[in-house]
N, C-alpha and C. Protein backbone atom coordinates (compact mmCIF):
# COMPACT_ATOMS: atom_id res chain seq x y z
N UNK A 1 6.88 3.39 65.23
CA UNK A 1 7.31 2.00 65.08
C UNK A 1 7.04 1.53 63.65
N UNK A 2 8.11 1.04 63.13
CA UNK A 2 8.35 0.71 61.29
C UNK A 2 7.16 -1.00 61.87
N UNK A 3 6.29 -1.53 60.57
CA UNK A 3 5.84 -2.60 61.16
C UNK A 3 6.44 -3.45 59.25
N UNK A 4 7.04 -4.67 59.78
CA UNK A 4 7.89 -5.24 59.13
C UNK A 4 6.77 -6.32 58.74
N UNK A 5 5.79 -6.79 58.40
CA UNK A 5 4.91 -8.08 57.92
C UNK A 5 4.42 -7.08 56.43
N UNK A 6 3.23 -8.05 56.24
CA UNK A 6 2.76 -7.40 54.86
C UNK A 6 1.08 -7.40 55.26
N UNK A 7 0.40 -6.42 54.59
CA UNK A 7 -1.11 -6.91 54.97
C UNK A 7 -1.64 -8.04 54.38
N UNK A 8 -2.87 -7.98 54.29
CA UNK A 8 -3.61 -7.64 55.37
C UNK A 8 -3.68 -7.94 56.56
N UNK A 9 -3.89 -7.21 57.47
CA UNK A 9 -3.84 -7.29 58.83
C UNK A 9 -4.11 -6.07 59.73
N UNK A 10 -4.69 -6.55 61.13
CA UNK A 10 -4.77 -4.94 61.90
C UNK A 10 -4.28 -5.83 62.82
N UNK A 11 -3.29 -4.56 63.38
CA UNK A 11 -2.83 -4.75 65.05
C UNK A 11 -3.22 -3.74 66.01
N UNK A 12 -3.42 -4.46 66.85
CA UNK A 12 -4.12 -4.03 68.12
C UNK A 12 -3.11 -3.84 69.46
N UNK A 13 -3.36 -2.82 69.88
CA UNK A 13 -2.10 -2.94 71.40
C UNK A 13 -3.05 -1.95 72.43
N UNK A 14 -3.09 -2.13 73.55
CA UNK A 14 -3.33 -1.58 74.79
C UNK A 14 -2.54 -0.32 75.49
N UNK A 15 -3.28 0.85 75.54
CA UNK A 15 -2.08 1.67 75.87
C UNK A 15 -2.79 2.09 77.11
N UNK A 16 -2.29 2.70 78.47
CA UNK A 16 -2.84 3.49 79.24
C UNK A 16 -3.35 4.61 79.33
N UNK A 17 -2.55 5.43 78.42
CA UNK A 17 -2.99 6.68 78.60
C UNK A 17 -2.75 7.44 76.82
N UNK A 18 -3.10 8.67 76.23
CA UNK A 18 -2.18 9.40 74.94
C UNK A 18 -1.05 9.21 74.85
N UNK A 19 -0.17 9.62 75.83
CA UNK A 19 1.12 9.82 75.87
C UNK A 19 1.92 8.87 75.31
N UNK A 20 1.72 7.52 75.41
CA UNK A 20 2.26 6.47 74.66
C UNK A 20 1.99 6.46 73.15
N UNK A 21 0.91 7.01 72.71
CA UNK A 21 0.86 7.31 71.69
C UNK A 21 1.55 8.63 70.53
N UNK A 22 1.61 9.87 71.45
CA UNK A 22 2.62 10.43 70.71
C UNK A 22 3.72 10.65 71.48
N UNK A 23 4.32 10.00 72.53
CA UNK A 23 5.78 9.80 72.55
C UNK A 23 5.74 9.00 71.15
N UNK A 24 5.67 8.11 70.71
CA UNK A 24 6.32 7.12 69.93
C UNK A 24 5.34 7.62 68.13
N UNK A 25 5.34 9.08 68.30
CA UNK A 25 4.38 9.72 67.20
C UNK A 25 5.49 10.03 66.03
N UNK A 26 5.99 9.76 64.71
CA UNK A 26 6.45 10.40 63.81
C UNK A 26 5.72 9.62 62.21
N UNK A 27 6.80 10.87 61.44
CA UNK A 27 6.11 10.28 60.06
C UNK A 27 5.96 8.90 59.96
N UNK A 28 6.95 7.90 60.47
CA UNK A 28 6.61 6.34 59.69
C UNK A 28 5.91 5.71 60.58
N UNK A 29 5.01 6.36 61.79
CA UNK A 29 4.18 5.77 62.52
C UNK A 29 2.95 5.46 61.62
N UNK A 30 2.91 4.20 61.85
CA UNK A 30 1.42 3.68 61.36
C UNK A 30 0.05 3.30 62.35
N UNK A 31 0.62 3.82 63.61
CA UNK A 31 -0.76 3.72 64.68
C UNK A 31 -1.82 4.71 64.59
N UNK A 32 -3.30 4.20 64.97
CA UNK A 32 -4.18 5.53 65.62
C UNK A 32 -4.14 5.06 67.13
N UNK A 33 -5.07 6.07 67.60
CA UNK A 33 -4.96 6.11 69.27
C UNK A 33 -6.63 5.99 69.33
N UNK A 34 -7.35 5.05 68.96
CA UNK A 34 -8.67 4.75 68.76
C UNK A 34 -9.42 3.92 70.23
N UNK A 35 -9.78 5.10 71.16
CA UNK A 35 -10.66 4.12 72.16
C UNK A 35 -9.38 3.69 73.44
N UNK A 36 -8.32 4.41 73.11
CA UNK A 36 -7.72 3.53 74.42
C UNK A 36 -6.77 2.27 73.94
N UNK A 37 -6.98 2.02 72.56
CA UNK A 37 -6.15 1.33 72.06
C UNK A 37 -5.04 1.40 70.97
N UNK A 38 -3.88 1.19 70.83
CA UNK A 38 -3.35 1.82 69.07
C UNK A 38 -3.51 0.41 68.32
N UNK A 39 -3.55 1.31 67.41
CA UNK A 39 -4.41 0.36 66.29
C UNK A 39 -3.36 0.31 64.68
N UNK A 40 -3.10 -0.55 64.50
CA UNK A 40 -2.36 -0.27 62.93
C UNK A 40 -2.55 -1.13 62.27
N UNK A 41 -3.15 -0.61 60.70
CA UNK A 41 -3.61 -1.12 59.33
C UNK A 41 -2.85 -1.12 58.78
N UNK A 42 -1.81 -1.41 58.15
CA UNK A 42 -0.80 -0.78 56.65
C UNK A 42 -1.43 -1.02 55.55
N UNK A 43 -1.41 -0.10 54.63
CA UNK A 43 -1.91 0.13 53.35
C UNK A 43 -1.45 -0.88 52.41
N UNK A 44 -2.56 -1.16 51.41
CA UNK A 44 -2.29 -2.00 50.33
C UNK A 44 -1.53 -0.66 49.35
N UNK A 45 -1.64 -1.33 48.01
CA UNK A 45 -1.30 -0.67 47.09
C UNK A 45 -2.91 0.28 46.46
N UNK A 46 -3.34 -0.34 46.45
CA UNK A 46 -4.88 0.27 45.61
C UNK A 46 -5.27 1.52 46.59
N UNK A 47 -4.88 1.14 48.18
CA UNK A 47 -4.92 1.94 48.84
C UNK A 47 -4.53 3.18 48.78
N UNK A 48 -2.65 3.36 48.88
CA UNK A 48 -2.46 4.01 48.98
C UNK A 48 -2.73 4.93 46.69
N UNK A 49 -3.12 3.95 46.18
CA UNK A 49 -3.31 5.02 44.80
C UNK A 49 -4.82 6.34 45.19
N UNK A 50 -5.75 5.39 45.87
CA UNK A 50 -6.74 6.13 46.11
C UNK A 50 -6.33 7.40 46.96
N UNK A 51 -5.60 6.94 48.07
CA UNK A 51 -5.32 7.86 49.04
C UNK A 51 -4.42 9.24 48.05
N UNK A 52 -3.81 8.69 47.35
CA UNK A 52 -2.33 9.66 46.48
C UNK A 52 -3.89 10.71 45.67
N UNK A 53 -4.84 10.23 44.82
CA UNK A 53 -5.70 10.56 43.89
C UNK A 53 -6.43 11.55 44.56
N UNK A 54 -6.66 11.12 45.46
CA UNK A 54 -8.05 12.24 46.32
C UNK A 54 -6.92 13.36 47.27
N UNK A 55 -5.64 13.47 48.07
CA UNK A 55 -5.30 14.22 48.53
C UNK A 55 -4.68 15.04 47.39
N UNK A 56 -4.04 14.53 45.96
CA UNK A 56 -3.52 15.72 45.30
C UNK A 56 -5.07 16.64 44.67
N UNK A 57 -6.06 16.04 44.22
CA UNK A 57 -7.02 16.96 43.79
C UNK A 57 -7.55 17.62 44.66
N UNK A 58 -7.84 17.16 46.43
CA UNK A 58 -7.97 18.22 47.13
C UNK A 58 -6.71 19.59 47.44
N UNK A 59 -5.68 18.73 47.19
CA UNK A 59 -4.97 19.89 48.03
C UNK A 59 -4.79 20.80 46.00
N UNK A 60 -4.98 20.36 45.31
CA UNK A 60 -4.59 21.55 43.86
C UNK A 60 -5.90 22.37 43.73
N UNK A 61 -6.72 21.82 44.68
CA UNK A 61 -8.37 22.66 44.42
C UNK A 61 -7.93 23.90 45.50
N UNK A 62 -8.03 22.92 46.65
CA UNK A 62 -7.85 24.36 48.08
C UNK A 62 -6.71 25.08 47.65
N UNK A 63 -5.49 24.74 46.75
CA UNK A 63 -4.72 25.85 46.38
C UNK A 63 -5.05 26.76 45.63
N UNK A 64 -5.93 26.44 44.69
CA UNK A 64 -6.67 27.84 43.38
C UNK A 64 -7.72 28.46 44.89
N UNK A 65 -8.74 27.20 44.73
CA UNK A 65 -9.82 28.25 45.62
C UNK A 65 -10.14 28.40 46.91
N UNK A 66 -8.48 28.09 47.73
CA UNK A 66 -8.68 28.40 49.13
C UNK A 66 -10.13 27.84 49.95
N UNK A 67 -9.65 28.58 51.68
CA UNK A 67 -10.95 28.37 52.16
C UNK A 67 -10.51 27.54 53.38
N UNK A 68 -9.96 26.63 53.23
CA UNK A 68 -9.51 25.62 53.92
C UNK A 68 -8.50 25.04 53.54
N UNK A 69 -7.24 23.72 54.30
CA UNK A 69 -6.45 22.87 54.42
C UNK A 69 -6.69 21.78 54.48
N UNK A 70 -5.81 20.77 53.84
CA UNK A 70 -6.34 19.32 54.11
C UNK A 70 -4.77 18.66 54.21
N UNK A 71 -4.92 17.96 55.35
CA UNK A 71 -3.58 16.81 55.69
C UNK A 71 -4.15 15.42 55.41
N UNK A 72 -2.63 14.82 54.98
CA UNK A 72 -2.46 13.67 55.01
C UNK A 72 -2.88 12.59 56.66
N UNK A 73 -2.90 11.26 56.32
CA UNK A 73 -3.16 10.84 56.88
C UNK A 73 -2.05 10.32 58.21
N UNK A 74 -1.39 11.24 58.57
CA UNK A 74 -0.21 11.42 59.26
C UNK A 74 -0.19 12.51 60.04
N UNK A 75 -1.57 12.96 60.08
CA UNK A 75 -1.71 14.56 61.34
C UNK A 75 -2.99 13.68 61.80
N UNK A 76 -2.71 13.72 63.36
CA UNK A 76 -4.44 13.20 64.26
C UNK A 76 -4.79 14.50 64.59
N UNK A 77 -6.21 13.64 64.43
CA UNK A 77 -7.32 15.09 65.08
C UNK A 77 -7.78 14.44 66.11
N UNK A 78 -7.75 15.33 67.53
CA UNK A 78 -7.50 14.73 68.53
C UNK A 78 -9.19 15.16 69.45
N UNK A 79 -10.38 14.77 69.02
CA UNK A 79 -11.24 15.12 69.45
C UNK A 79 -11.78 14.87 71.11
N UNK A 80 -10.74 13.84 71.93
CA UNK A 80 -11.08 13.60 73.05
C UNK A 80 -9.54 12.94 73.30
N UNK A 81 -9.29 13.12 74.71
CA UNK A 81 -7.94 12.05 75.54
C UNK A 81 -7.75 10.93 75.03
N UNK A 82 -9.07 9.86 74.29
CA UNK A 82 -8.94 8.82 73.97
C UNK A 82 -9.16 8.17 72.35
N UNK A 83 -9.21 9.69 72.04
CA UNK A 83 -9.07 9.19 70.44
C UNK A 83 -8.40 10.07 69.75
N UNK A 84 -7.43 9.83 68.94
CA UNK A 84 -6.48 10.37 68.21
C UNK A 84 -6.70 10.19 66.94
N UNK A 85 -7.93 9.50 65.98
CA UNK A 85 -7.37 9.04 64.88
C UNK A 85 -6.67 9.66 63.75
N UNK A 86 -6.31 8.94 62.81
CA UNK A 86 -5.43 9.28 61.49
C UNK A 86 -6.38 9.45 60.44
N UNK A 87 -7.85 9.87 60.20
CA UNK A 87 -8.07 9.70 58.70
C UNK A 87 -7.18 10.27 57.61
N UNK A 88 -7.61 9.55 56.62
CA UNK A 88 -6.55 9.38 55.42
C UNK A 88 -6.39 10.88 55.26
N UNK A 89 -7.39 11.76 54.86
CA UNK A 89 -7.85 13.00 54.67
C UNK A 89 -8.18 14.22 55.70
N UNK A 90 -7.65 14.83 56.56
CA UNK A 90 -8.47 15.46 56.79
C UNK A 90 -8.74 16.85 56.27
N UNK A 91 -10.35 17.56 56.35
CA UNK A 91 -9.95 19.08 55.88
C UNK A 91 -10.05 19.93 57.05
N UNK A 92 -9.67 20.79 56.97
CA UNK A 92 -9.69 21.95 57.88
C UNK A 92 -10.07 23.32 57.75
N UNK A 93 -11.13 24.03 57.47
CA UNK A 93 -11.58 25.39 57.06
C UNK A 93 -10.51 26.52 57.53
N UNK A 94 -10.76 27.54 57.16
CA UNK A 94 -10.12 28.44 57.42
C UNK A 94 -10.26 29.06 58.75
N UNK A 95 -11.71 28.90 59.39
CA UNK A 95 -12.52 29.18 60.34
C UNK A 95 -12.17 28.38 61.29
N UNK A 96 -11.03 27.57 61.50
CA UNK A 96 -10.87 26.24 62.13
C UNK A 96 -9.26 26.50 62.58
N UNK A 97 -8.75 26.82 62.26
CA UNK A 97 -7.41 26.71 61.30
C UNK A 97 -6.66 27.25 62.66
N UNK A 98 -6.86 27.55 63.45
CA UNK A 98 -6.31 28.36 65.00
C UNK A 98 -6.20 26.84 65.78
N UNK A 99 -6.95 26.08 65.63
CA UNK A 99 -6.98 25.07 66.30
C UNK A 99 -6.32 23.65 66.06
N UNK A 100 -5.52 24.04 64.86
CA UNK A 100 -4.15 23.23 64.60
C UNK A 100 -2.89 23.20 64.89
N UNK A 101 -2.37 22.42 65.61
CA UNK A 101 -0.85 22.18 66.25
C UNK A 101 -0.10 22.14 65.29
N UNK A 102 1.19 21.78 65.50
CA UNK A 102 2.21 21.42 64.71
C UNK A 102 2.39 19.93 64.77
N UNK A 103 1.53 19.32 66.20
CA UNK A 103 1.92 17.56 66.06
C UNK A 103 -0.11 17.30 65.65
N UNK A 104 -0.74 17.90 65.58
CA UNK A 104 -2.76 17.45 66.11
C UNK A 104 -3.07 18.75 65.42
N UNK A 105 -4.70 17.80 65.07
CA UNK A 105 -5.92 19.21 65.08
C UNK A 105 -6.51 18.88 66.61
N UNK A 106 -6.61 20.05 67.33
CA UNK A 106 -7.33 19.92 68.85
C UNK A 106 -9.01 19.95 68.04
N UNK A 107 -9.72 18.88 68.37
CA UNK A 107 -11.12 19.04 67.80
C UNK A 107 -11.42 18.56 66.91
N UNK A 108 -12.50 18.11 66.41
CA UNK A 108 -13.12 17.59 64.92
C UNK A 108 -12.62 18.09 64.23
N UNK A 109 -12.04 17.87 63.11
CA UNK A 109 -12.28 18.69 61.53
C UNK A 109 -13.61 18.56 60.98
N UNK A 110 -13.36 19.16 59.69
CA UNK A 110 -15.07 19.97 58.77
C UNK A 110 -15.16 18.17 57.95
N UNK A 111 -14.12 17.81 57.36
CA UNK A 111 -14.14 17.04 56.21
C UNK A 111 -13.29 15.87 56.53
N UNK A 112 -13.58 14.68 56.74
CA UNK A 112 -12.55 13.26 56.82
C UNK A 112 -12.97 12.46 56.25
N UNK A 113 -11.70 11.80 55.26
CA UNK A 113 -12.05 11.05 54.40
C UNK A 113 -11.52 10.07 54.83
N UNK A 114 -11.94 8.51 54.81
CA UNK A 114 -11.45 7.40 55.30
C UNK A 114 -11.43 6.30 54.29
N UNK A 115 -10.53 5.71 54.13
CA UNK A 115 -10.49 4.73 53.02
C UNK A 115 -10.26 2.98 53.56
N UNK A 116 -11.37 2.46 53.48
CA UNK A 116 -11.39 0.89 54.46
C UNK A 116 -10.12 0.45 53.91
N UNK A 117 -9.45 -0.31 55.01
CA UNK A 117 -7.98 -1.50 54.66
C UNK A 117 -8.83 -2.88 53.94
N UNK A 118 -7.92 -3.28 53.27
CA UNK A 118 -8.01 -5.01 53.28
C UNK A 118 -8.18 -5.30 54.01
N UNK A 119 -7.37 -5.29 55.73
CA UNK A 119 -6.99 -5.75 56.77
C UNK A 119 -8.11 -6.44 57.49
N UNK A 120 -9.17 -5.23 57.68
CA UNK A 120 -10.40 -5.03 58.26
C UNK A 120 -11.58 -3.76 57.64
N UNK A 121 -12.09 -4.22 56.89
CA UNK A 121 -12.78 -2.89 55.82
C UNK A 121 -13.93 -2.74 56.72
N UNK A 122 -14.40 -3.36 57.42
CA UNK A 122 -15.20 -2.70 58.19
C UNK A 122 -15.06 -1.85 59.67
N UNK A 123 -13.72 -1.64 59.73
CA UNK A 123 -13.31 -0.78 61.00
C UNK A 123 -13.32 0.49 61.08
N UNK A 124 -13.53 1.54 60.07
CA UNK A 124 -14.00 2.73 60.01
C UNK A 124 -15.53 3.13 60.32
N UNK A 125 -15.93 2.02 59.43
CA UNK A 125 -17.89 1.78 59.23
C UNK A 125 -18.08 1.43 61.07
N UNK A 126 -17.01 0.93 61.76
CA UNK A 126 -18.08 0.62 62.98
C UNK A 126 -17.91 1.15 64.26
N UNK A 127 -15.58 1.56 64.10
CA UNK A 127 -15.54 1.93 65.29
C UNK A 127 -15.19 3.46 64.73
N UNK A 128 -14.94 3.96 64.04
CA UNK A 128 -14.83 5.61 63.56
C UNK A 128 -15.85 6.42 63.52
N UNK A 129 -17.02 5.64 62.80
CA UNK A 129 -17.93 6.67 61.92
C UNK A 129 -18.66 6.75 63.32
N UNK A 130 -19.20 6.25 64.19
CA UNK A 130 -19.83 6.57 65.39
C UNK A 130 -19.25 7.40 66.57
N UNK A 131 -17.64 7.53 66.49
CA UNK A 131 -17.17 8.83 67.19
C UNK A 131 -17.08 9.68 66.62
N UNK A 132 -17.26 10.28 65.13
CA UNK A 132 -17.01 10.97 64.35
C UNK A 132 -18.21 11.89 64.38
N UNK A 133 -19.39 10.88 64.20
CA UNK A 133 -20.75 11.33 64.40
C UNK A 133 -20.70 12.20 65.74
N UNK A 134 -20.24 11.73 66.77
CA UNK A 134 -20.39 12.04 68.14
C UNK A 134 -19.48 13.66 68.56
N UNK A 135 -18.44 13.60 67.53
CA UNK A 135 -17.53 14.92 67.47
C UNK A 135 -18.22 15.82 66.37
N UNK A 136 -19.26 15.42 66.08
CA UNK A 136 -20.26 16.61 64.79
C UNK A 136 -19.30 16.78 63.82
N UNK A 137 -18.79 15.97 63.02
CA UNK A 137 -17.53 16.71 62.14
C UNK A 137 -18.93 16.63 60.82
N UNK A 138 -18.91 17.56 60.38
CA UNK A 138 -19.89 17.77 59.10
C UNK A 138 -19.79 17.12 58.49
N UNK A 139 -18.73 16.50 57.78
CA UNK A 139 -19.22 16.09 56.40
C UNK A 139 -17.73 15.19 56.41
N UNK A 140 -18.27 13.30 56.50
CA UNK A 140 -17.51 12.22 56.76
C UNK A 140 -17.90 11.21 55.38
N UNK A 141 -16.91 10.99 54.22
CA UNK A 141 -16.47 9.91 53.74
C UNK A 141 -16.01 8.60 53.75
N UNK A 142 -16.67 7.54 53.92
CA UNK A 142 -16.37 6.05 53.97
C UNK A 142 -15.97 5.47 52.56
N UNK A 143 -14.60 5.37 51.79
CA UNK A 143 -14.55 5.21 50.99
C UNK A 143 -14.01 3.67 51.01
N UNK A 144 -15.20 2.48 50.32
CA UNK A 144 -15.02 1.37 50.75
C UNK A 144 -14.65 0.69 49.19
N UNK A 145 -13.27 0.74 48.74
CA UNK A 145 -13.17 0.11 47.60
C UNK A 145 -13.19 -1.71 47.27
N UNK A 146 -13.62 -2.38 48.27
CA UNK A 146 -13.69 -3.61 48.45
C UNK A 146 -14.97 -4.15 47.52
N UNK A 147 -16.11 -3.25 48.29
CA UNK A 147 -17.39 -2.88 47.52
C UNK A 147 -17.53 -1.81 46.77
N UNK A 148 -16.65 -1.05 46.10
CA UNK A 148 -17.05 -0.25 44.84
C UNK A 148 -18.01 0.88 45.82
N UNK A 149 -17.80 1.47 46.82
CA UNK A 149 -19.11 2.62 47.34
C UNK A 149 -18.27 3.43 48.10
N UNK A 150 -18.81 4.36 48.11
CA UNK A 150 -19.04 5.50 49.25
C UNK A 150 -19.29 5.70 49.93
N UNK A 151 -20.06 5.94 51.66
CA UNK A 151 -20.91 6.05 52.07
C UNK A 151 -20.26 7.27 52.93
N UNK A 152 -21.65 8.56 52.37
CA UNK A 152 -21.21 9.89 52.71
C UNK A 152 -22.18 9.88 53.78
N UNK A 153 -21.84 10.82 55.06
CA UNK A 153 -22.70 11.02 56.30
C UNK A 153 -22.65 12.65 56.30
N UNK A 154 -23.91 13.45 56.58
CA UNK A 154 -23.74 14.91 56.61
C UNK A 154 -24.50 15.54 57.72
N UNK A 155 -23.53 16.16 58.53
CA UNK A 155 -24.38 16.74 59.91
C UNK A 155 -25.72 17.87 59.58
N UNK A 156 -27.20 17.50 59.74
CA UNK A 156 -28.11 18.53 59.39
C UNK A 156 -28.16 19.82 60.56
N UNK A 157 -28.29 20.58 60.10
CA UNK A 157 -29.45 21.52 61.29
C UNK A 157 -30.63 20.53 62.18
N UNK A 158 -29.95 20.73 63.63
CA UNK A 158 -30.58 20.31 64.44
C UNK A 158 -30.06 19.19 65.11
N UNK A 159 -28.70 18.72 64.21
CA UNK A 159 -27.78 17.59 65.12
C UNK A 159 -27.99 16.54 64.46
N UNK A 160 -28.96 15.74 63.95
CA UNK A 160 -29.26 14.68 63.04
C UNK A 160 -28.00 14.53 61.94
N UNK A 161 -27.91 13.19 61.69
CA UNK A 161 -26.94 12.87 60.50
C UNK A 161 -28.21 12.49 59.06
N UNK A 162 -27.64 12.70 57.82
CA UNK A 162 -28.12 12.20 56.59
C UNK A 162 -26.98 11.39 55.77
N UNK A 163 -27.38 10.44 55.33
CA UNK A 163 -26.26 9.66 54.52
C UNK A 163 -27.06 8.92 53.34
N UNK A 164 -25.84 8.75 52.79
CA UNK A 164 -25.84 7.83 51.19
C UNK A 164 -25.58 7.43 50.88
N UNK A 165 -25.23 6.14 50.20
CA UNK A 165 -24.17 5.34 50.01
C UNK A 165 -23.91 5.09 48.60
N UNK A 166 -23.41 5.42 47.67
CA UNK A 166 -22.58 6.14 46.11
C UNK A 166 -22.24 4.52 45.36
N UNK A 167 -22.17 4.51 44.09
CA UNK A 167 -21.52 3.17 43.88
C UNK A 167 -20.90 4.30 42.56
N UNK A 168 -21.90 5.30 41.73
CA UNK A 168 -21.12 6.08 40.82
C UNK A 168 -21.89 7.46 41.10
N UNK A 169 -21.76 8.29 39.86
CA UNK A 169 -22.40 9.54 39.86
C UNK A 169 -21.58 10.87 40.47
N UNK A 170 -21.81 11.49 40.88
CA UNK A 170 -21.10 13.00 41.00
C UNK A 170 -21.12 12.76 42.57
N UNK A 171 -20.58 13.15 43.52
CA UNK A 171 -20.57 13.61 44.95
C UNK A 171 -19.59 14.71 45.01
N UNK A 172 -20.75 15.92 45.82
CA UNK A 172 -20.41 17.59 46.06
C UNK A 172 -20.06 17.19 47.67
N UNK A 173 -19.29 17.91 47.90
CA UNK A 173 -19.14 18.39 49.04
C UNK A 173 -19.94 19.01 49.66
N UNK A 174 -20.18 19.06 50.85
CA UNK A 174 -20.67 20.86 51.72
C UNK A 174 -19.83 21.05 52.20
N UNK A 175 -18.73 20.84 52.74
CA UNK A 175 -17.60 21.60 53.34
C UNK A 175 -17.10 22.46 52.91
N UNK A 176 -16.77 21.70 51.20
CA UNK A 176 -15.77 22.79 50.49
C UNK A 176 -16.39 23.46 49.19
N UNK A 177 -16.99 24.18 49.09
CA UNK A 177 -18.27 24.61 48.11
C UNK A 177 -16.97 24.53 46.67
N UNK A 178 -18.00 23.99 46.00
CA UNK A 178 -17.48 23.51 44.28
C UNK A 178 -16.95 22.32 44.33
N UNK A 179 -16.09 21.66 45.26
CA UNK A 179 -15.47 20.22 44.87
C UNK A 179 -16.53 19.73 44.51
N UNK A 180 -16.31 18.73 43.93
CA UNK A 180 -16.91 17.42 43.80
C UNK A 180 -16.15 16.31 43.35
N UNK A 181 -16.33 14.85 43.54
CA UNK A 181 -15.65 13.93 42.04
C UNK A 181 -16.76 13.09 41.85
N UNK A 182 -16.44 12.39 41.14
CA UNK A 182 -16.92 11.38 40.26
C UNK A 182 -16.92 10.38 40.84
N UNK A 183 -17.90 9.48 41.46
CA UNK A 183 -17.72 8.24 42.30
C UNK A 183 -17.04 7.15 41.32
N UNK A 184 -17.10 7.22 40.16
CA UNK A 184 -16.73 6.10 39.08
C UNK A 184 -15.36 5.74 39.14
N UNK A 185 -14.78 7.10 39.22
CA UNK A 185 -13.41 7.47 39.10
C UNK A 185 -12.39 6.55 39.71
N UNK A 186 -12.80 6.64 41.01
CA UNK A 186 -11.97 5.72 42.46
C UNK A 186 -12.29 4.31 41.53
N UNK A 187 -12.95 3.59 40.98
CA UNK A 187 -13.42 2.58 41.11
C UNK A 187 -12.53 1.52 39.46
N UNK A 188 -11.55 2.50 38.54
CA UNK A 188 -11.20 2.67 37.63
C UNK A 188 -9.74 1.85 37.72
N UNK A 189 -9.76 0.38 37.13
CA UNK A 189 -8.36 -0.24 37.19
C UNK A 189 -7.09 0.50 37.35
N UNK A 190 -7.21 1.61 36.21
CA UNK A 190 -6.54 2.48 36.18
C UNK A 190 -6.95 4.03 36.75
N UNK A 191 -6.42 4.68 37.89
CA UNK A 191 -7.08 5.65 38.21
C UNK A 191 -6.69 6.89 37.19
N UNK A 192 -7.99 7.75 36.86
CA UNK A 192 -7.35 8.54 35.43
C UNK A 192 -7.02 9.84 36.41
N UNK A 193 -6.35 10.83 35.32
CA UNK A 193 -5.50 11.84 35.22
C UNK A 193 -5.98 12.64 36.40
N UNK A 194 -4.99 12.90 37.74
CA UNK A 194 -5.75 13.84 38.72
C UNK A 194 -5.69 15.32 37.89
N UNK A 195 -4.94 15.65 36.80
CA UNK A 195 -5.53 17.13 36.38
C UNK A 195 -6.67 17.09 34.82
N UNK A 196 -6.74 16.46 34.40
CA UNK A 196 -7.77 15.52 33.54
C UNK A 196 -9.35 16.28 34.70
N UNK A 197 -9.13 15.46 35.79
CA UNK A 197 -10.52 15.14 37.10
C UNK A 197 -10.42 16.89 37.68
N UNK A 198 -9.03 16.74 37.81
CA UNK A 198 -9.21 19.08 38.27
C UNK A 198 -9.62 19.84 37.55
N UNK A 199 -9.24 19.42 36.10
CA UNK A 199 -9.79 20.53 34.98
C UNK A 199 -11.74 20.17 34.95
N UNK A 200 -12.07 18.82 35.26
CA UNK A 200 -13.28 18.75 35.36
C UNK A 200 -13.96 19.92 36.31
N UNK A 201 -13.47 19.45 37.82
CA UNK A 201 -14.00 20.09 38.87
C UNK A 201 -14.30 21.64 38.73
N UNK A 202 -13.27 22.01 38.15
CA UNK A 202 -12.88 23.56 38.01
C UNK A 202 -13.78 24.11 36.84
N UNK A 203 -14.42 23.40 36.44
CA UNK A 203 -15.03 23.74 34.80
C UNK A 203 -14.14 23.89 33.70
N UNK A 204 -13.13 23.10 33.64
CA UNK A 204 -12.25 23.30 32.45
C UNK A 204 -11.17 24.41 32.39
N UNK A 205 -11.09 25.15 33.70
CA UNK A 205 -10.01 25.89 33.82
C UNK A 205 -9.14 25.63 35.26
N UNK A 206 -7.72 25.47 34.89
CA UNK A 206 -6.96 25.38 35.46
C UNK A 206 -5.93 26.90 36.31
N UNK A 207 -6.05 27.47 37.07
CA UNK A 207 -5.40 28.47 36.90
C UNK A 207 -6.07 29.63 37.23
N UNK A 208 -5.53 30.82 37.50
CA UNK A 208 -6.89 32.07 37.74
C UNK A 208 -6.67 32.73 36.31
């Protein structure tokens, strides 16, 4: 369903069961299937630059150094009957990679990156990051550009979460050994050069 207003805003609708959710599933769908309910944010502009910035440097990294996949925010990972969501990001290891459909990931992914709306910036922080936690996905991004932060969550040995919350400085991955960016970066009127930020990551080489 095309949604014709402008943000900010979240809409909320009642569904009975999945099925209403991906019968009515394609690219210009802007719903998740969160809790039993579909849910739709539409993206600002700042939004979708962040969203454009972080999926081309992941996906030009996992293309040199493999390992894993990462989709747009237009494939659900479908960790239970009642939650479908869309993060902006997700990654997917190689070790994982059997357990992707052609419409869903069946199961957590390794890596989801979420980027708060205008709409409601605290709807990832309250109703995501606590099923996310609950599906063990390792290693979860709250990227809250409202407030200039981050807030990274990382599954330990033994089930426990550790988190941090970034305003600048470097943030590594554990999912994907070598990424990293620059928390500053996102936060930049102008977002700079995604191969500028790759040639960083990479140590200054582009290329094998």
């Amino acid at each position: 369903m095309r949604l014709d207003v402008e943000p900010p805003f979240v809409l909320v609708k009642p569904v009975d069961d999945e099925r209403a959710y991906y019968d009515g599933l394609d690219e210009d769908s802007s719903w998740e299937l969160l809790g039993g309910r579909l849910v739709a944010s539409p993206a600002s502009e700042r939004h979708e630059d962040l969203f454009c910035f972080l999926l081309t440097l992941l996906r030009a990294y996992l293309d040199e150094r493999g390992g894993a996949v990462v989709r747009g925010s237009r494939y659900p990972m479908r960790p239970d009957p009642q939650w479908s969501p869309e993060p902006e990001l997700l990654v997917v290891t190689d070790a994982n990679r059997h357990r992707m459909t052609s419409r869903r990931l069946e199961g957590p992914g390794d890596l989801v990156v979420e980027i708060a709306s205008d709409g409601d910036p605290g709807l990832d922080e309250r109703e995501k990051l606590p099923r996310y936690e609950a599906a063990a996905i390792p290693e979860i991004w709250l990227v809250h550009p409202q407030t200039e932060t981050v807030l990274v969550r990382r599954l330990q040995r033994g089930g426990a979460y550790a988190g941090e919350r970034l305003a600048r400085g470097r943030l590594d991955s554990s999912v994907i050994p070598g990424f990293w960016i620059g928390v500053e970066w996102l936060w930049q009127d102008q977002l700079p050069s995604t191969l500028a930020c790759l040639r960083q990551i990479l140590g200054g080489v582009v290329g094998r």
